[in-house]
N, C-alpha and C. Protein backbone atom coordinates (compact mmCIF):
# COMPACT_ATOMS: atom_id res chain seq x y z
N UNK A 1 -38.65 -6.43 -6.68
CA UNK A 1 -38.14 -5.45 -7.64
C UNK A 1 -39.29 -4.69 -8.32
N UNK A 2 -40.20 -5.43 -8.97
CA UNK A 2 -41.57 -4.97 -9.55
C UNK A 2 -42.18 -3.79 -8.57
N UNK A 3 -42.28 -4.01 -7.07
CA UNK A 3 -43.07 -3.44 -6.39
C UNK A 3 -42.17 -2.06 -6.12
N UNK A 4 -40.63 -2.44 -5.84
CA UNK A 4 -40.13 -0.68 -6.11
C UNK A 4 -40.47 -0.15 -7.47
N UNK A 5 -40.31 -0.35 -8.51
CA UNK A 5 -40.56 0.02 -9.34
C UNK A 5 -42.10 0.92 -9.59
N UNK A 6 -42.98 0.27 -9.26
CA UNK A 6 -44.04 0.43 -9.17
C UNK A 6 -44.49 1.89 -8.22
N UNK A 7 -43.34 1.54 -6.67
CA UNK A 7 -43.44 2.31 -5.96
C UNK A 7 -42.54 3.96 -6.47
N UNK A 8 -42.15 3.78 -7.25
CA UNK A 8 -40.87 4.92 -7.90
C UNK A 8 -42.12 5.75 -8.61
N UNK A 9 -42.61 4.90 -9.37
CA UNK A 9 -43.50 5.75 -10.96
C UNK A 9 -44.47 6.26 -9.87
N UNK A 10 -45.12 5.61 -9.02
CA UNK A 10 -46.52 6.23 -7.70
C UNK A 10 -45.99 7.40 -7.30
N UNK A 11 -44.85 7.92 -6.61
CA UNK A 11 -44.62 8.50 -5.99
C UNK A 11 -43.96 9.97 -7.02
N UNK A 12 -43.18 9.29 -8.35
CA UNK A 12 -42.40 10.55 -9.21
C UNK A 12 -44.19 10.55 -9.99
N UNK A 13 -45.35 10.38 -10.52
CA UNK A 13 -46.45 10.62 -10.85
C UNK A 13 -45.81 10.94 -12.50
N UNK A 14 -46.45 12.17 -13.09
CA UNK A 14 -46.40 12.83 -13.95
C UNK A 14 -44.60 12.37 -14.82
N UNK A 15 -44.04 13.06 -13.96
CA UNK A 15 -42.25 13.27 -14.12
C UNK A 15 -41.79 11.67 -14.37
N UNK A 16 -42.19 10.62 -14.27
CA UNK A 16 -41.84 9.69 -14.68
C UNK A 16 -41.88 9.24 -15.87
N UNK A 17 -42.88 10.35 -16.17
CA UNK A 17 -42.37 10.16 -18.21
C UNK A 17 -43.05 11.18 -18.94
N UNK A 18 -41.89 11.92 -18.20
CA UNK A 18 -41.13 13.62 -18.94
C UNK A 18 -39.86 13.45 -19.25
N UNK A 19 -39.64 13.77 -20.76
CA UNK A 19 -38.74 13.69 -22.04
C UNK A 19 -37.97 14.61 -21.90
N UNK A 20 -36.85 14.71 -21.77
CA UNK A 20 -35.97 15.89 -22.36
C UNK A 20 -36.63 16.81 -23.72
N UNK A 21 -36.29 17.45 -24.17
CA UNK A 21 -37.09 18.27 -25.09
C UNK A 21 -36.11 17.83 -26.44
N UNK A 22 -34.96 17.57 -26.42
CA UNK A 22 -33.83 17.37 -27.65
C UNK A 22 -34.49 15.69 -27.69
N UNK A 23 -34.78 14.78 -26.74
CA UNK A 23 -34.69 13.37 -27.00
C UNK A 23 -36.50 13.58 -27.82
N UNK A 24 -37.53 13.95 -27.31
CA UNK A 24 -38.56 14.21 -27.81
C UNK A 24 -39.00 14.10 -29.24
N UNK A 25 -37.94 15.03 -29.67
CA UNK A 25 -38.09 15.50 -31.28
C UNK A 25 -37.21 14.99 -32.05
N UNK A 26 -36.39 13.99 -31.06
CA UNK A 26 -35.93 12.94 -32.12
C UNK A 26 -36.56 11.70 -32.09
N UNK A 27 -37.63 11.40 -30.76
CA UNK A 27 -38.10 10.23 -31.21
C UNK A 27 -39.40 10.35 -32.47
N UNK A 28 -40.04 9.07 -32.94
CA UNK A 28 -41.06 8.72 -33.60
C UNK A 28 -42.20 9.39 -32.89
N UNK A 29 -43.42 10.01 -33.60
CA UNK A 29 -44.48 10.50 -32.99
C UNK A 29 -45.76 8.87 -33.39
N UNK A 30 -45.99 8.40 -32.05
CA UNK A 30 -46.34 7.45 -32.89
C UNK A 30 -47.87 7.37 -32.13
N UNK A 31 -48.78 7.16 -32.82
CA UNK A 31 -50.06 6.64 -32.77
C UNK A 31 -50.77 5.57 -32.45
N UNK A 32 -50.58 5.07 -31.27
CA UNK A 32 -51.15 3.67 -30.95
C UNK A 32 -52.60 3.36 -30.77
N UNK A 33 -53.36 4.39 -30.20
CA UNK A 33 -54.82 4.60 -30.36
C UNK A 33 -55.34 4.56 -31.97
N UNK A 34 -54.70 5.25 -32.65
CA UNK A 34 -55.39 5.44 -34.32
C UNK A 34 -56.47 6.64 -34.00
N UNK A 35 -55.69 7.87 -33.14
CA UNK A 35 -56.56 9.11 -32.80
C UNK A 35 -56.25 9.78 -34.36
N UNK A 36 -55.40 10.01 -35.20
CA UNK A 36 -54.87 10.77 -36.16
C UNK A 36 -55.62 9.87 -37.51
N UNK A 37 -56.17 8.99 -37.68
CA UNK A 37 -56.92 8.26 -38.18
C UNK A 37 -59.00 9.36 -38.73
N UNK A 38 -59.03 9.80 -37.80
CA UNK A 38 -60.35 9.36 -37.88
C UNK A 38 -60.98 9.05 -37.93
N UNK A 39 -62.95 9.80 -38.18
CA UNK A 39 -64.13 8.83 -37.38
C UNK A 39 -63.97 7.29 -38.85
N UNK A 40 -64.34 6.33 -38.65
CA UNK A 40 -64.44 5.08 -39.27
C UNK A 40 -65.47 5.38 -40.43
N UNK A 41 -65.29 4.76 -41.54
CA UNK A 41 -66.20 5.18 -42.57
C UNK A 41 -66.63 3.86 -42.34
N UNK A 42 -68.50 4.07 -42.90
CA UNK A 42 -69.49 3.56 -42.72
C UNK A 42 -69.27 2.17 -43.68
N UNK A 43 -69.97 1.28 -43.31
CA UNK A 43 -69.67 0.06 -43.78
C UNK A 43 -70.57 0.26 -45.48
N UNK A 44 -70.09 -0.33 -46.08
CA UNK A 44 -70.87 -0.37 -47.45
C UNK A 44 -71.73 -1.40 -47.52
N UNK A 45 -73.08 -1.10 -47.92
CA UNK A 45 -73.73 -2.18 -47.98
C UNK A 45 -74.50 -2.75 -49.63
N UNK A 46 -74.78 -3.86 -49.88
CA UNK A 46 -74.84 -3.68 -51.11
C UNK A 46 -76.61 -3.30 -51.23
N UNK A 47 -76.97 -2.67 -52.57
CA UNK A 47 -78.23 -2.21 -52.33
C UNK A 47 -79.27 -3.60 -52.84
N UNK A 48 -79.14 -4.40 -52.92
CA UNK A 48 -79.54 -5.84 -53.40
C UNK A 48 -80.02 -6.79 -51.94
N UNK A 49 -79.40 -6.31 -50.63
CA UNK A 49 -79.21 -6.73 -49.06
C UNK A 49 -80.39 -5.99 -48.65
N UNK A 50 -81.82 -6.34 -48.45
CA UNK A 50 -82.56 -5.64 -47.24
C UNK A 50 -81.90 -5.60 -45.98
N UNK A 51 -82.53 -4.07 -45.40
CA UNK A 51 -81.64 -4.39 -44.07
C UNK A 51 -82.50 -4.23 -43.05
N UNK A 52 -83.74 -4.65 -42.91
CA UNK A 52 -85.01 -5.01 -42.23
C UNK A 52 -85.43 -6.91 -42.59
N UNK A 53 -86.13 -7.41 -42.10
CA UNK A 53 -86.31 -8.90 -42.07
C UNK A 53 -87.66 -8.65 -42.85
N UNK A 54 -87.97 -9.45 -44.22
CA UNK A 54 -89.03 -9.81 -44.96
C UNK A 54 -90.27 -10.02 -43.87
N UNK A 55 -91.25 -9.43 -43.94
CA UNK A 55 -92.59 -9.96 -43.69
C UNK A 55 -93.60 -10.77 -44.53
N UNK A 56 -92.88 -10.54 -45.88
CA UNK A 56 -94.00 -11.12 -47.28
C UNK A 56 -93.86 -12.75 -47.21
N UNK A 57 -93.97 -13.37 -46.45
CA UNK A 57 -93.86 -14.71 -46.25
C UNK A 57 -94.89 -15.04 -46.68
């Protein structure tokens, strides 16, 4: 069963998941990557933390 299946989506490519245009804009627009997110803000560091290794030994 898996392997027709498999063989259906290979062969319909693209069109195997093309939406009606009415079902579209009623589903959820949803974000699973976290592209609508943006770039990651930088970690905070405290200024008390060197962030090189002591040589004054």
């Amino acid at each position: 069963m898996l392997k027709q299946i498999a063989f259906a989506l290979t062969r319909t490519r693209h069109a195997a998941w093309w939406l009606p245009k009415w079902l579209e804009r009623r589903l959820p627009a949803l974000d699973i990557e976290g592209d609508r997110l943006g770039p990651a803000p930088a970690p905070a560091v405290p200024e008390s933390v060197p962030l090189t290794p002591s040589t004054a030994d």
